[in-house]
PDB file of N, CA and C in Angstrom:
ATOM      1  N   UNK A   1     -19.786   5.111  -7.949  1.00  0.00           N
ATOM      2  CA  UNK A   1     -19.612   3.867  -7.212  1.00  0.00           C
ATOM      3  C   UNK A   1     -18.304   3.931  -6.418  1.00  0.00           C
ATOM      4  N   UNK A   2     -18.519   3.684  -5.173  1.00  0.00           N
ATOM      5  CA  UNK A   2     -17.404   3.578  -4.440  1.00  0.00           C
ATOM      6  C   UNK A   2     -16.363   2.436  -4.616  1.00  0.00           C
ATOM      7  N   UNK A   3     -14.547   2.333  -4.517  1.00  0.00           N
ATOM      8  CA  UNK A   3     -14.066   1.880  -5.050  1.00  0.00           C
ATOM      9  C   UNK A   3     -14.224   0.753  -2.915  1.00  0.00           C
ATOM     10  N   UNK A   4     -13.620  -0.401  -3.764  1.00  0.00           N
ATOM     11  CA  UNK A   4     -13.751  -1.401  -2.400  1.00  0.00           C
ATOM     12  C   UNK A   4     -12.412  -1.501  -2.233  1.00  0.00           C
ATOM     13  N   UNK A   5     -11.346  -1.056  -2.197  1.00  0.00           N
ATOM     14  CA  UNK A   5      -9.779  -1.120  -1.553  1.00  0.00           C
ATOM     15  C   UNK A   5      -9.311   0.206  -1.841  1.00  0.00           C
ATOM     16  N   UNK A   6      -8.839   0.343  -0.738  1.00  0.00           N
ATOM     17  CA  UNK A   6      -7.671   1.442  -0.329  1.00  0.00           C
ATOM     18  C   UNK A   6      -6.595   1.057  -0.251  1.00  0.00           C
ATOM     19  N   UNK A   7      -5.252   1.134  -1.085  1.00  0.00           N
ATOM     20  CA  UNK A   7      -3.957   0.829  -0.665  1.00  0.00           C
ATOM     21  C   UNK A   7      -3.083   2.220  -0.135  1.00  0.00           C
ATOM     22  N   UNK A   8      -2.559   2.254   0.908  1.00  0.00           N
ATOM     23  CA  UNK A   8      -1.535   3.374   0.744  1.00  0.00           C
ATOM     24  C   UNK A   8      -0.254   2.353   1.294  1.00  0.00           C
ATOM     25  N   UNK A   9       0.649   3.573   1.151  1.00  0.00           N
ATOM     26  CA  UNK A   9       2.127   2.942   1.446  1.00  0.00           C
ATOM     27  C   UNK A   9       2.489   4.420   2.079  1.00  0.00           C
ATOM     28  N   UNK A  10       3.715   3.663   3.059  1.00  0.00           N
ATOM     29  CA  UNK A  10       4.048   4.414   3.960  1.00  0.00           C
ATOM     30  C   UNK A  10       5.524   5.116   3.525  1.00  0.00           C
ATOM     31  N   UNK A  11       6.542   5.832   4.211  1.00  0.00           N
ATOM     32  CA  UNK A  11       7.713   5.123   4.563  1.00  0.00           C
ATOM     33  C   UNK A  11       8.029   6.066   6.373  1.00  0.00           C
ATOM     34  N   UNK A  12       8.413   5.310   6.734  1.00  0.00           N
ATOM     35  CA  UNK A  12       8.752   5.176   8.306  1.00  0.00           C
ATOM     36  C   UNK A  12       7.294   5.355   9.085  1.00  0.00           C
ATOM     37  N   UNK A  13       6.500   6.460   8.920  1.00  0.00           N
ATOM     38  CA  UNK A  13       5.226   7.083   9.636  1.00  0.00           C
ATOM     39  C   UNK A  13       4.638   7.201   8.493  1.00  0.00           C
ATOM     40  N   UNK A  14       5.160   7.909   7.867  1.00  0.00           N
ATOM     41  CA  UNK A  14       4.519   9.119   6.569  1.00  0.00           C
ATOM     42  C   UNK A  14       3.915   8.268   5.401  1.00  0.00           C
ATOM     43  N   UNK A  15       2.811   8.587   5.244  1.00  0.00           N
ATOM     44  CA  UNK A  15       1.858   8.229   3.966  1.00  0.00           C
ATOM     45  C   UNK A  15       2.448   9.038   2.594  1.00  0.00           C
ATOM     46  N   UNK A  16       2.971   8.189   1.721  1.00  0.00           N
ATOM     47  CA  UNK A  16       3.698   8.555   0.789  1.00  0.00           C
ATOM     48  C   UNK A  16       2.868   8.667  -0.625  1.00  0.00           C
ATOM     49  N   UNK A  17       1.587   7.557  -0.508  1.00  0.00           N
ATOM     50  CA  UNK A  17       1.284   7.327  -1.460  1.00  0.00           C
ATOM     51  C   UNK A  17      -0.540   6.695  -1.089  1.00  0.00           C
ATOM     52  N   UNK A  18      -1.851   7.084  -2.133  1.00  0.00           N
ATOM     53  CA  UNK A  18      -2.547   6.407  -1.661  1.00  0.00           C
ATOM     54  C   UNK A  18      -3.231   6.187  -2.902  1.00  0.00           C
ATOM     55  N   UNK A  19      -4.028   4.872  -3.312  1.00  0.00           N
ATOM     56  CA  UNK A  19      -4.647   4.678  -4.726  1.00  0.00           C
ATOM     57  C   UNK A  19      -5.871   3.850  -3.933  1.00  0.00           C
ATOM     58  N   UNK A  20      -6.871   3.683  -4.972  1.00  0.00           N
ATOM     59  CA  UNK A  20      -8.548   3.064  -4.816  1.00  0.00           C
ATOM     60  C   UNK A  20      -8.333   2.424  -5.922  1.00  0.00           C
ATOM     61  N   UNK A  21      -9.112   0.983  -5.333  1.00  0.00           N
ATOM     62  CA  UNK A  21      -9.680   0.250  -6.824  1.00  0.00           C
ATOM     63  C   UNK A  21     -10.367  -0.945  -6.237  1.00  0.00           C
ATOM     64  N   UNK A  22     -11.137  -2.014  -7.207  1.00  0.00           N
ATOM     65  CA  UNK A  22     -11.419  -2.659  -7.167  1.00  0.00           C
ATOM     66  C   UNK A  22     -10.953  -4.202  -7.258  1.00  0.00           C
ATOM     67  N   UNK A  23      -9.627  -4.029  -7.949  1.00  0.00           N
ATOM     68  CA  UNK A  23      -8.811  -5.453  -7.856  1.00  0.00           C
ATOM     69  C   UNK A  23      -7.503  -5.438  -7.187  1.00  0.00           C
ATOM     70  N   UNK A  24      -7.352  -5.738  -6.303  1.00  0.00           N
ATOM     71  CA  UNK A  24      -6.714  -6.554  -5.190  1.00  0.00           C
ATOM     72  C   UNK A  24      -5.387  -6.477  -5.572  1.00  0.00           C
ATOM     73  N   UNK A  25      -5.214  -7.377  -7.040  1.00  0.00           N
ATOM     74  CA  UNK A  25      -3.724  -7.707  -7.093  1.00  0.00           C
ATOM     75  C   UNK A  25      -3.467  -6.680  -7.832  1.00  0.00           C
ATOM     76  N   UNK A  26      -4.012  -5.694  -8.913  1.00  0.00           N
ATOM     77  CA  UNK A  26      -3.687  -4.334  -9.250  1.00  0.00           C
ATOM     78  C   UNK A  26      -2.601  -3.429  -7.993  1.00  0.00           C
ATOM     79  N   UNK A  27      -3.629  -3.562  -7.035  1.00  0.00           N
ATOM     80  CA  UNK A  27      -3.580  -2.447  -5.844  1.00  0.00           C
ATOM     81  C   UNK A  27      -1.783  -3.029  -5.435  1.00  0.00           C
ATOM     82  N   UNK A  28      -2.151  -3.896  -5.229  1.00  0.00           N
ATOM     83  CA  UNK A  28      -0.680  -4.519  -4.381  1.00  0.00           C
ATOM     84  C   UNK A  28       0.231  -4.825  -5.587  1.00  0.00           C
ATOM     85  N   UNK A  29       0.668  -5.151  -6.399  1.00  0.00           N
ATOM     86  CA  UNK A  29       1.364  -4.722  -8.022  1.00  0.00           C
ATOM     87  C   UNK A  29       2.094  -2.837  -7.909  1.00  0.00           C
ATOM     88  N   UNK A  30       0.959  -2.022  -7.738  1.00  0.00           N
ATOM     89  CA  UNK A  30       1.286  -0.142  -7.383  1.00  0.00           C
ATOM     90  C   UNK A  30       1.851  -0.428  -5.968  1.00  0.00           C
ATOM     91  N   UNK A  31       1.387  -0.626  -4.914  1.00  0.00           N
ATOM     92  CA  UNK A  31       1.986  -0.540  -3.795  1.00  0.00           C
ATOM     93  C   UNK A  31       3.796  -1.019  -4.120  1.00  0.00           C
ATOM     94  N   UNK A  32       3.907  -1.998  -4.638  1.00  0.00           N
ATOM     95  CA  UNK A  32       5.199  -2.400  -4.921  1.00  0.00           C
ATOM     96  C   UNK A  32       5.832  -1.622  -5.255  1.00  0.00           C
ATOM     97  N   UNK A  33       5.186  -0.875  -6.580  1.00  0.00           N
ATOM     98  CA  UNK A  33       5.699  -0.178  -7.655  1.00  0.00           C
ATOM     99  C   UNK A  33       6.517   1.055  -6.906  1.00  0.00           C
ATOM    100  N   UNK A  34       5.697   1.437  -5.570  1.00  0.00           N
ATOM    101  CA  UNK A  34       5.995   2.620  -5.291  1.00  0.00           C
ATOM    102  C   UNK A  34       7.499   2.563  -3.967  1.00  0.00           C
ATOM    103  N   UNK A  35       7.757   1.084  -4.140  1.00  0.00           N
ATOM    104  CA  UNK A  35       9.292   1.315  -3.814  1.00  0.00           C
ATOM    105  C   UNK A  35      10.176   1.503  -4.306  1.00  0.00           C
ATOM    106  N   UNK A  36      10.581   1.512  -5.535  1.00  0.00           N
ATOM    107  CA  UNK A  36      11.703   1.693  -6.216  1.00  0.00           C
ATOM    108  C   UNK A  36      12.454   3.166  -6.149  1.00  0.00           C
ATOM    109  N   UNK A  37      13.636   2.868  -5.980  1.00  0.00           N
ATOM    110  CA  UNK A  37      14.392   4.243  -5.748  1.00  0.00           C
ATOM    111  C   UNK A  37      14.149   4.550  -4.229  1.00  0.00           C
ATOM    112  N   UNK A  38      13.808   3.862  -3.523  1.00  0.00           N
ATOM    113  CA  UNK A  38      13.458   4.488  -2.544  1.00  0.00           C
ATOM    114  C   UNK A  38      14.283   2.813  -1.084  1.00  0.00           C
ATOM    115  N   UNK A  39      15.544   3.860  -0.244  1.00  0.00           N
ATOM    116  CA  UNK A  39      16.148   2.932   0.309  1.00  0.00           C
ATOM    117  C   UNK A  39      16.027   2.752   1.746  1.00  0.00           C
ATOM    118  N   UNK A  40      14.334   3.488   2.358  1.00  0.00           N
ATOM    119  CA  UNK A  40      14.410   3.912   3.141  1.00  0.00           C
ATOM    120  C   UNK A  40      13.009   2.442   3.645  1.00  0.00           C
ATOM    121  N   UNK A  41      12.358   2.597   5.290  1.00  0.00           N
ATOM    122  CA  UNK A  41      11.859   1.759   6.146  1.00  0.00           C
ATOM    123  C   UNK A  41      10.408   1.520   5.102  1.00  0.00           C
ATOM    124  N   UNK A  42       9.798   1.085   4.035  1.00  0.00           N
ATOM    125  CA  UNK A  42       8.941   1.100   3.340  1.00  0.00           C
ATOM    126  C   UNK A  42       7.756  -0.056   3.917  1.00  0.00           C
ATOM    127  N   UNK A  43       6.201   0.453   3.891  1.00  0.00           N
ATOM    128  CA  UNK A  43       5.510  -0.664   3.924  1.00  0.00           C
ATOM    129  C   UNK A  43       3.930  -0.240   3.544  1.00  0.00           C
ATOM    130  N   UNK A  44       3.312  -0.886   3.469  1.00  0.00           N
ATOM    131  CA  UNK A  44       1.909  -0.381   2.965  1.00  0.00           C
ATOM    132  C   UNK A  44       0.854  -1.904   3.680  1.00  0.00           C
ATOM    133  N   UNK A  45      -0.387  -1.174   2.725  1.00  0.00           N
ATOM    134  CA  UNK A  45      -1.525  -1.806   3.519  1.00  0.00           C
ATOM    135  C   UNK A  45      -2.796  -1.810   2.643  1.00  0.00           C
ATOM    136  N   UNK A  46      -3.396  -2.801   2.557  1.00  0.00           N
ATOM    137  CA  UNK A  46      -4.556  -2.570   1.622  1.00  0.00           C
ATOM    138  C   UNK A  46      -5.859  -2.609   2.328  1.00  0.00           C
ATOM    139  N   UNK A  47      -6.847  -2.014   2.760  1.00  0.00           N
ATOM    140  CA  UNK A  47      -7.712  -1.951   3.261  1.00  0.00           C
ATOM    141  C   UNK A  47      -9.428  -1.901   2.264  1.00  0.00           C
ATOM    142  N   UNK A  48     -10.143  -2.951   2.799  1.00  0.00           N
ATOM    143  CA  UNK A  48     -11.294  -3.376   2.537  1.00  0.00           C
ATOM    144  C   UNK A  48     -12.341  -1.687   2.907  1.00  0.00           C
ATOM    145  N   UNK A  49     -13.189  -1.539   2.500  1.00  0.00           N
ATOM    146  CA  UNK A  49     -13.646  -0.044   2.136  1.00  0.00           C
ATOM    147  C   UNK A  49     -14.652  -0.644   3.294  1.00  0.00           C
ATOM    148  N   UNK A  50     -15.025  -1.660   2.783  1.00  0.00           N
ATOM    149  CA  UNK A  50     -17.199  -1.790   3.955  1.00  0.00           C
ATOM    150  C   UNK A  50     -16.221  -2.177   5.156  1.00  0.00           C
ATOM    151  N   UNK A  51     -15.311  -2.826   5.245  1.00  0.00           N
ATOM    152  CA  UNK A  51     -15.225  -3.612   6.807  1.00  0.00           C
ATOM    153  C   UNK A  51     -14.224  -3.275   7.673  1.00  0.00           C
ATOM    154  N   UNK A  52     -13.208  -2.570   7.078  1.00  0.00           N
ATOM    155  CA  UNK A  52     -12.415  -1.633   7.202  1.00  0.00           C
ATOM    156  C   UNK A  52     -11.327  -2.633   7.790  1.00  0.00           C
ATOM    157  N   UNK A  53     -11.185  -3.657   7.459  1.00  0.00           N
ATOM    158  CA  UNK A  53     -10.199  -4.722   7.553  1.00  0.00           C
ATOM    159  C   UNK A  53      -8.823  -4.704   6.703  1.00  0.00           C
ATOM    160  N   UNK A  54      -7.535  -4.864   7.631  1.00  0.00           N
ATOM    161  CA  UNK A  54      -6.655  -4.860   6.434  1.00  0.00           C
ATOM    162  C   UNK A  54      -6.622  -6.144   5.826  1.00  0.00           C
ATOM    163  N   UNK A  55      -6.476  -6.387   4.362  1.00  0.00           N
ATOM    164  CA  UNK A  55      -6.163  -7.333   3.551  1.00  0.00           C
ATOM    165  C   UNK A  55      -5.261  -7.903   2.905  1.00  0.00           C
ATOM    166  N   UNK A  56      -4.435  -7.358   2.829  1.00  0.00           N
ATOM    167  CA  UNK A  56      -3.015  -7.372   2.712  1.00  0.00           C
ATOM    168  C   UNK A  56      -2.429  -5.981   2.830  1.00  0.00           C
ATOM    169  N   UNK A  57      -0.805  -6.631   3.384  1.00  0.00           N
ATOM    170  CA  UNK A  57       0.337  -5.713   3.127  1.00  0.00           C
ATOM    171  C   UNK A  57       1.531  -6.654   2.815  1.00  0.00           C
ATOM    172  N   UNK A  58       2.536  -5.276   3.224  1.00  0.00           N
ATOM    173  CA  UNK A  58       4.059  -5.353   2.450  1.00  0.00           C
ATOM    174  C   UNK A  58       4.974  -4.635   3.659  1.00  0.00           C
ATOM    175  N   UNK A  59       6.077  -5.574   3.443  1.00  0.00           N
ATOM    176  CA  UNK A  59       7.436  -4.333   4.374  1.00  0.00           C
ATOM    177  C   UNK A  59       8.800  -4.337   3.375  1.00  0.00           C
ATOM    178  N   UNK A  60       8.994  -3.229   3.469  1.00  0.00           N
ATOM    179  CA  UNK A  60      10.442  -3.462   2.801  1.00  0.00           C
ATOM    180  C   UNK A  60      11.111  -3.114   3.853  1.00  0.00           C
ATOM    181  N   UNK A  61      12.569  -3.636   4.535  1.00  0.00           N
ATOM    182  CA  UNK A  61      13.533  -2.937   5.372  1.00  0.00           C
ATOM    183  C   UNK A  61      14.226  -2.169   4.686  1.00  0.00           C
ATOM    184  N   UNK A  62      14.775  -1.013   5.576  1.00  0.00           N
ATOM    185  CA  UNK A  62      15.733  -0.291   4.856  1.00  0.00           C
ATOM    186  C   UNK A  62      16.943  -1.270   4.473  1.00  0.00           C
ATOM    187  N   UNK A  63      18.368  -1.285   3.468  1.00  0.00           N
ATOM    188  CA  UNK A  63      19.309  -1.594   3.383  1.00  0.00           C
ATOM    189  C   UNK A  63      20.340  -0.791   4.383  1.00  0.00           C
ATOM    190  N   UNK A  64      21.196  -2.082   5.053  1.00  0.00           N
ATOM    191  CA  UNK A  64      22.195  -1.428   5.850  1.00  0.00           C
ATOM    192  C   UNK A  64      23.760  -2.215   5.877  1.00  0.00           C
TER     193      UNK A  64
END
């Protein structure tokens, strides 16, 4: 069975990170997760699998 969300996270361009699942606030909970330690342009995106719609995201700015 195909999973219905795609989250990846970025930082600046670069795809840093990518997970599948079926619950929403799981997905975006990991997307979070996968800023820590990390002080650089961060953001991600959760994408719907059938409609290919984004559904939520996130930005972190860098600190300056």
């Amino acid at each position: 069975m195909k999973e219905q969300f795609t989250a990846s996270v970025y930082c600046k361009e670069e795809k840093i990170a990518t997970q599948t699942g079926n619950d929403l606030e799981k997905l975006y909970t990991w997307m979070l997760t996968q800023v820590n330690g990390n002080f650089y342009d961060i953001h991600g995106e959760i994408i719907d699998n059938q409609s290919n719609e984004i559904v939520r995201t996130f930005r972190k700015a860098s600190m300056e």
